[in-house]
N, C-alpha and C. Protein backbone atom coordinates (compact mmCIF):
# COMPACT_ATOMS: atom_id res chain seq x y z
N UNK A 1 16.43 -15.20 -16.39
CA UNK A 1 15.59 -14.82 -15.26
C UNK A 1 15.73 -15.88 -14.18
N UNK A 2 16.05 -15.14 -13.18
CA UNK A 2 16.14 -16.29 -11.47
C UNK A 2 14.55 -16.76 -11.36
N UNK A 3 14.10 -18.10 -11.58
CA UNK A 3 12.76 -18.26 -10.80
C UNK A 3 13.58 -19.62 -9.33
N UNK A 4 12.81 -19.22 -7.98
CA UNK A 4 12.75 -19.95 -6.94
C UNK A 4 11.96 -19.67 -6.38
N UNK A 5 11.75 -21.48 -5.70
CA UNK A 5 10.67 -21.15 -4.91
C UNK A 5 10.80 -20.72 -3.97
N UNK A 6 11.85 -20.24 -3.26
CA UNK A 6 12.15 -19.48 -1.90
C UNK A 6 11.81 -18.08 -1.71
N UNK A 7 11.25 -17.94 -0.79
CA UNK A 7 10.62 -16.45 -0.82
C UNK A 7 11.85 -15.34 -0.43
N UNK A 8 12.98 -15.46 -0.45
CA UNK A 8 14.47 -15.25 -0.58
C UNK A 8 15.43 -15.57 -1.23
N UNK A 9 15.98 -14.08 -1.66
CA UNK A 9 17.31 -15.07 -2.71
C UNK A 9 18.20 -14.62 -1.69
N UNK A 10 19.38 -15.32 -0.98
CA UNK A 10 20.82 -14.98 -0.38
C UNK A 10 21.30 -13.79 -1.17
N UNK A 11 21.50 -13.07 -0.29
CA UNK A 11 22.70 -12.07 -0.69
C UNK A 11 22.05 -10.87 -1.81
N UNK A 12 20.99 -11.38 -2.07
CA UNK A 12 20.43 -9.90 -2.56
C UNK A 12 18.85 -9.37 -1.84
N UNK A 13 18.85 -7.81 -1.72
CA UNK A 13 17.79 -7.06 -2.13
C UNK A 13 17.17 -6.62 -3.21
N UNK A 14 15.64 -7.14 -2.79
CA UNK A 14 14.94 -6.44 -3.92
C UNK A 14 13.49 -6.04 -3.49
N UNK A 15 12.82 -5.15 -4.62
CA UNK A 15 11.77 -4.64 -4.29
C UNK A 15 10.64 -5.44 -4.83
N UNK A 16 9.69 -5.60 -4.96
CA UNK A 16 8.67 -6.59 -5.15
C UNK A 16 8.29 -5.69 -5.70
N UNK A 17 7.62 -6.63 -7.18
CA UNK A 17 6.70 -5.49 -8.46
C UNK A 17 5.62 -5.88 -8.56
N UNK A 18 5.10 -7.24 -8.48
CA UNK A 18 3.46 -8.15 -8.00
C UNK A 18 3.84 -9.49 -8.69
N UNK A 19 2.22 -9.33 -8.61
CA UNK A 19 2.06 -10.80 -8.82
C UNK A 19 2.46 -10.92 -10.22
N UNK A 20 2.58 -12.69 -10.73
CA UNK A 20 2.95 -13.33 -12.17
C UNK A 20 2.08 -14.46 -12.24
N UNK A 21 1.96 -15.12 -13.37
CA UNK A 21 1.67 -15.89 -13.61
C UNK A 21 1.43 -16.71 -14.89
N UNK A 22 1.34 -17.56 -15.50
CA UNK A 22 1.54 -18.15 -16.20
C UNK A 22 0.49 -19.53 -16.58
N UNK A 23 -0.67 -19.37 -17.44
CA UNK A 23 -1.21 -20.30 -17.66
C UNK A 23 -1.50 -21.31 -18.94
N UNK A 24 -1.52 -22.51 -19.01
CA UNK A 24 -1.70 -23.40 -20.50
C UNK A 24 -2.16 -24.50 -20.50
N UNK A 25 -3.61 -24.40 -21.14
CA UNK A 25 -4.28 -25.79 -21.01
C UNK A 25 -4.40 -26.73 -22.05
N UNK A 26 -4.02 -27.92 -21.90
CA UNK A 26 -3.44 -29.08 -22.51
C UNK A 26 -4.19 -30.44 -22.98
N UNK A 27 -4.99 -30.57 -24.36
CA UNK A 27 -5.68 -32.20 -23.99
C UNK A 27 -5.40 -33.08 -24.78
N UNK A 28 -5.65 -34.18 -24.25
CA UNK A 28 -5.32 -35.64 -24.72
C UNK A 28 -5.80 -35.94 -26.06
N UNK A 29 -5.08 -36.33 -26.52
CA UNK A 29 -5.14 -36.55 -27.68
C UNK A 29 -5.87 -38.38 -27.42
N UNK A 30 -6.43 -39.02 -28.80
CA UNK A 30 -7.51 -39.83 -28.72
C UNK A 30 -6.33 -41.06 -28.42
N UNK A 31 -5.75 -40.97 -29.52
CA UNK A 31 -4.68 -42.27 -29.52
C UNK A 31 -3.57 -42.45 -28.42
N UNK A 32 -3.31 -41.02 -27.78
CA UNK A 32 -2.85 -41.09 -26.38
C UNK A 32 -3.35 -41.62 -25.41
N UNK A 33 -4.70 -41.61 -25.52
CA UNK A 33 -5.87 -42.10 -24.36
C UNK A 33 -6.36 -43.67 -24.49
N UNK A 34 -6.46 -44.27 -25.89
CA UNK A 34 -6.30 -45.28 -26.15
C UNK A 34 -5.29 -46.36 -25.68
N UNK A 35 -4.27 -45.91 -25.94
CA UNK A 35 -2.81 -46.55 -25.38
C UNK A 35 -2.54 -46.48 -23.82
N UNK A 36 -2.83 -45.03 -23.36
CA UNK A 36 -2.85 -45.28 -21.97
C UNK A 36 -3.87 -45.97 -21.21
N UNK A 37 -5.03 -45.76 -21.64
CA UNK A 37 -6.67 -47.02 -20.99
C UNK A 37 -6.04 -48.50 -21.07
N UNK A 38 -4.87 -48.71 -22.33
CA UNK A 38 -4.57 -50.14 -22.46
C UNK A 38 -3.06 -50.06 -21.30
N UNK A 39 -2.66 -49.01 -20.87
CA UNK A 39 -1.44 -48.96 -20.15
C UNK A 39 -1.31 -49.17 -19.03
N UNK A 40 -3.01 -48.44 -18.61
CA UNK A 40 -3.48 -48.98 -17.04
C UNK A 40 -4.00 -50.53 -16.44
N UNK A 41 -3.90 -51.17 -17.26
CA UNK A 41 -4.71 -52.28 -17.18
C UNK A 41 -3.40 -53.33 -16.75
N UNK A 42 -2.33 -52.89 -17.11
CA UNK A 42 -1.03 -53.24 -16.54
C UNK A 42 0.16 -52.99 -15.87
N UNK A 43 -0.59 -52.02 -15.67
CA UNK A 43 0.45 -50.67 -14.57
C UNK A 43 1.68 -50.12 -15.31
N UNK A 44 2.58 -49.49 -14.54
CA UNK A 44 3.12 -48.56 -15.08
C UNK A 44 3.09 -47.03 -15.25
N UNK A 45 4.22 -46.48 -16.09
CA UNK A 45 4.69 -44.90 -16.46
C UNK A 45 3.59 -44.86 -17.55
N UNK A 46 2.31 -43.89 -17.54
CA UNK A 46 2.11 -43.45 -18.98
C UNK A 46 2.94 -42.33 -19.50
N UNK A 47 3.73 -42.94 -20.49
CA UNK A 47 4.97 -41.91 -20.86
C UNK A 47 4.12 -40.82 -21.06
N UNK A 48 3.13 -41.35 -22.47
CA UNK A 48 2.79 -39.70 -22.84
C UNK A 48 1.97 -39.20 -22.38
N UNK A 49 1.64 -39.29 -21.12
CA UNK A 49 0.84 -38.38 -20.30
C UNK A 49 2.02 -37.49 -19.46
N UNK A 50 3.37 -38.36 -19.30
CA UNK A 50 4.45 -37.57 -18.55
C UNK A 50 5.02 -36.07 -19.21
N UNK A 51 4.97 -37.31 -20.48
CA UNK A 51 5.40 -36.01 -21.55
C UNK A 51 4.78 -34.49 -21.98
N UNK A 52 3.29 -35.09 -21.88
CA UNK A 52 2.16 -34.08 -21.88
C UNK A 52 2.09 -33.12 -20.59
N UNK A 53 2.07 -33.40 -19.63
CA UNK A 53 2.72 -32.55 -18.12
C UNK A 53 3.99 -31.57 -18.23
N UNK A 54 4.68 -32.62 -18.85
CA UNK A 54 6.61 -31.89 -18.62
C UNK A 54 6.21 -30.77 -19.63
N UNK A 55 5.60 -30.70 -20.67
CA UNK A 55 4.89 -29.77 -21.66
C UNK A 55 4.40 -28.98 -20.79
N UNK A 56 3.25 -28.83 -20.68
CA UNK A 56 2.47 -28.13 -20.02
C UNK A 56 2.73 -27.32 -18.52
N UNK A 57 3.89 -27.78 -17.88
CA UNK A 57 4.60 -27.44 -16.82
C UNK A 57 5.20 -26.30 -17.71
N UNK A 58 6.49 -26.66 -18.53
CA UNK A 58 7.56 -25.63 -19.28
C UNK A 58 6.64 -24.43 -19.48
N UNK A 59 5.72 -24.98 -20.30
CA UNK A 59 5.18 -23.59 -21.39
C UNK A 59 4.15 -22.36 -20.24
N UNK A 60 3.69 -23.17 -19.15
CA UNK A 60 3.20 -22.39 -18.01
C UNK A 60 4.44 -21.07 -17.81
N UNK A 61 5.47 -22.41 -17.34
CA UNK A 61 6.77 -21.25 -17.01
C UNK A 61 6.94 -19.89 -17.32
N UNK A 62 6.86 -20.73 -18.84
CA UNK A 62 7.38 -19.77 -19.99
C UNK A 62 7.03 -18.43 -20.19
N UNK A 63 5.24 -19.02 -19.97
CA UNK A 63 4.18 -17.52 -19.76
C UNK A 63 4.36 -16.50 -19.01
N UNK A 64 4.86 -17.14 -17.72
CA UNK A 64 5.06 -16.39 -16.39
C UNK A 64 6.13 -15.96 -16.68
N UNK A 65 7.05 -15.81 -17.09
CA UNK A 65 8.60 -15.64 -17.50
C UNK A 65 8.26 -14.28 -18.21
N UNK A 66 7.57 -14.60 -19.22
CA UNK A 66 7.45 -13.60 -20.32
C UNK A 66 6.49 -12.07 -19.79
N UNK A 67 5.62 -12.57 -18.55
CA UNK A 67 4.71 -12.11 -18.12
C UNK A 67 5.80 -11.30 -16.98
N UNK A 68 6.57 -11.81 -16.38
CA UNK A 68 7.68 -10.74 -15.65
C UNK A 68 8.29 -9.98 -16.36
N UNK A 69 8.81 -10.49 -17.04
CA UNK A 69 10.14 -9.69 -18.30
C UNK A 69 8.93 -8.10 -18.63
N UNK A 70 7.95 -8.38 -19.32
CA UNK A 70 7.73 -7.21 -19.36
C UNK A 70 7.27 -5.77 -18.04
N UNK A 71 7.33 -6.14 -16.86
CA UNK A 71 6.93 -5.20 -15.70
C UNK A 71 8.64 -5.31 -15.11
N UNK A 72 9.91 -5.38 -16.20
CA UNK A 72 10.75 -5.00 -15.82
C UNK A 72 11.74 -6.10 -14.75
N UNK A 73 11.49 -7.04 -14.60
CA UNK A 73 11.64 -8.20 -13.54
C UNK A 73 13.16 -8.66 -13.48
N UNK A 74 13.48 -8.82 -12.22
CA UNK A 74 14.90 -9.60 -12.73
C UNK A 74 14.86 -10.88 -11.99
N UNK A 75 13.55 -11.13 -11.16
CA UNK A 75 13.82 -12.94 -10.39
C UNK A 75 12.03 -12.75 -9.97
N UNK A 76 12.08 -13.97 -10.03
CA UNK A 76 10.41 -14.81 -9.58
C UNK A 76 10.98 -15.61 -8.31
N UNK A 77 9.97 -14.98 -7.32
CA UNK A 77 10.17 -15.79 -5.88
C UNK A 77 9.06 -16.15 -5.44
N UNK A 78 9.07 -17.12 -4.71
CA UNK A 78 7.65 -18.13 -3.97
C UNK A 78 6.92 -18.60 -5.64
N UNK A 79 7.76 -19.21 -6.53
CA UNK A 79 7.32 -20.23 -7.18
C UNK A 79 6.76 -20.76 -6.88
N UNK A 80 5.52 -21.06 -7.57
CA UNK A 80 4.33 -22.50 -7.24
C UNK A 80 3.82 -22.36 -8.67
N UNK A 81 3.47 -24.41 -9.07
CA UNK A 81 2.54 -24.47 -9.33
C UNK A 81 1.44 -25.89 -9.59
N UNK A 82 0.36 -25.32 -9.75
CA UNK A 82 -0.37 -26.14 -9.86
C UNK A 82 -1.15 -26.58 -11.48
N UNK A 83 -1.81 -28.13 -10.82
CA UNK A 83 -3.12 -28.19 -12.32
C UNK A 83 -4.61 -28.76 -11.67
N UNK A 84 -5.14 -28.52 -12.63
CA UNK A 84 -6.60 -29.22 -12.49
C UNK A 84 -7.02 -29.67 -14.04
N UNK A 85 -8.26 -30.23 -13.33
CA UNK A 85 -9.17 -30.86 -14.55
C UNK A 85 -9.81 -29.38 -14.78
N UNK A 86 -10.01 -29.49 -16.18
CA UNK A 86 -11.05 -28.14 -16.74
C UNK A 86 -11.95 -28.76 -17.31
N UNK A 87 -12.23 -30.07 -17.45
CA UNK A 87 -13.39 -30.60 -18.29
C UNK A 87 -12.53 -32.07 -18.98
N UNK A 88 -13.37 -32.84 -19.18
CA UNK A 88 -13.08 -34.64 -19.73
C UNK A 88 -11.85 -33.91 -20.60
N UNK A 89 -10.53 -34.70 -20.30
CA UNK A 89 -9.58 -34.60 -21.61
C UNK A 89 -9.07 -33.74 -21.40
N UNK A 90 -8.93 -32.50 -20.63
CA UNK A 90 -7.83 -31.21 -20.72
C UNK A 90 -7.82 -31.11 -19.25
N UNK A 91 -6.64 -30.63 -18.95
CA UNK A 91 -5.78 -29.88 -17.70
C UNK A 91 -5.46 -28.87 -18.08
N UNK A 92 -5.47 -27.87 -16.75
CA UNK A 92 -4.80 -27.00 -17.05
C UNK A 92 -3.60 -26.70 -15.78
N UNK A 93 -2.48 -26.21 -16.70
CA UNK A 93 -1.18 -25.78 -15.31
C UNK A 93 -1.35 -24.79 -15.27
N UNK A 94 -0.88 -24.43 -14.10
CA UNK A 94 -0.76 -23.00 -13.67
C UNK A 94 0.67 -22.62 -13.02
N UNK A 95 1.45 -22.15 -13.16
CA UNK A 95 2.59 -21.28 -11.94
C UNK A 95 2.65 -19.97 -12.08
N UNK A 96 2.97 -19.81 -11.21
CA UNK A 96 2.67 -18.36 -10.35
C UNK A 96 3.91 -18.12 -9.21
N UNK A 97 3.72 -16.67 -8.95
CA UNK A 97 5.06 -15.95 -8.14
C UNK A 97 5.32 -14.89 -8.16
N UNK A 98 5.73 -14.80 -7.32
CA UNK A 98 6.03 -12.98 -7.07
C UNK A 98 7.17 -12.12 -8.10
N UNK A 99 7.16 -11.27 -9.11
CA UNK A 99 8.01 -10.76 -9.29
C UNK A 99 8.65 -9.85 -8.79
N UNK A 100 10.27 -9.72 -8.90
CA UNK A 100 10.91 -8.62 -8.04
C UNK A 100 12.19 -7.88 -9.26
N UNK A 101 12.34 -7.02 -8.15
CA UNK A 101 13.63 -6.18 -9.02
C UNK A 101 14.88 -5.74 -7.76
N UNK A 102 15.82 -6.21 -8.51
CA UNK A 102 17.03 -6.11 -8.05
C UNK A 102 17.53 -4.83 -7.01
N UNK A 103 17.43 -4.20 -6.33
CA UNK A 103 17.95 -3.15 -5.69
C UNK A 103 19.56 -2.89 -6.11
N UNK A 104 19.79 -1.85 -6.41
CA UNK A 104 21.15 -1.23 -6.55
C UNK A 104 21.98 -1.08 -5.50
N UNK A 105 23.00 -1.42 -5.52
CA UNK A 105 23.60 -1.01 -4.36
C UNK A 105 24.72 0.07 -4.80
């Protein structure tokens, strides 16, 4: 499946089928939070908070992916996404986008 964030793909038509989206909320684990409280105190990458994102980014995707595939989809355009706090300890991601279908020529 094509996902971009361009609200155009070159060289093809297609018809727009709606909206997508894709959501997964993610929390910190204790000993993650431990290590990073001691990580900030000296700056730096908290890896596994990066790691925990790059997670939580994919599997958003993934949703939205799976969430086109079935209304028939062949590309996701105007990709976005976002996160927030949902409460102490969890985020949640979100991406979202338009699904479309290929026009025949």
């Amino acid at each position: 499946m094509l996902l971009t964030t361009s609200d155009l793909i070159p060289g093809k038509e297609y018809t727009v089928i709606g909206f997508v989206m894709g959501s997964f909320v993610n929390s910190k684990h204790i000993g993650k939070d431990i290590g990073a409280g001691l990580k900030s105190i000296v700056g730096g990458e908290l890896k596994s908070y990066t790691k925990l994102m790059e997670e939580s980014r994919l599997e958003a995707l993934h949703k939205m992916v799976r969430e086109a595939e079935k209304l028939g989809a062949d590309a996701i355009v105007a990709v976005r996404l976002s996160s927030c706090s949902i409460m102490q300890g969890a985020a949640e991601m979100i991406s979202y986008g338009t699904a479309v279908k290929f026009n025949e020529r």
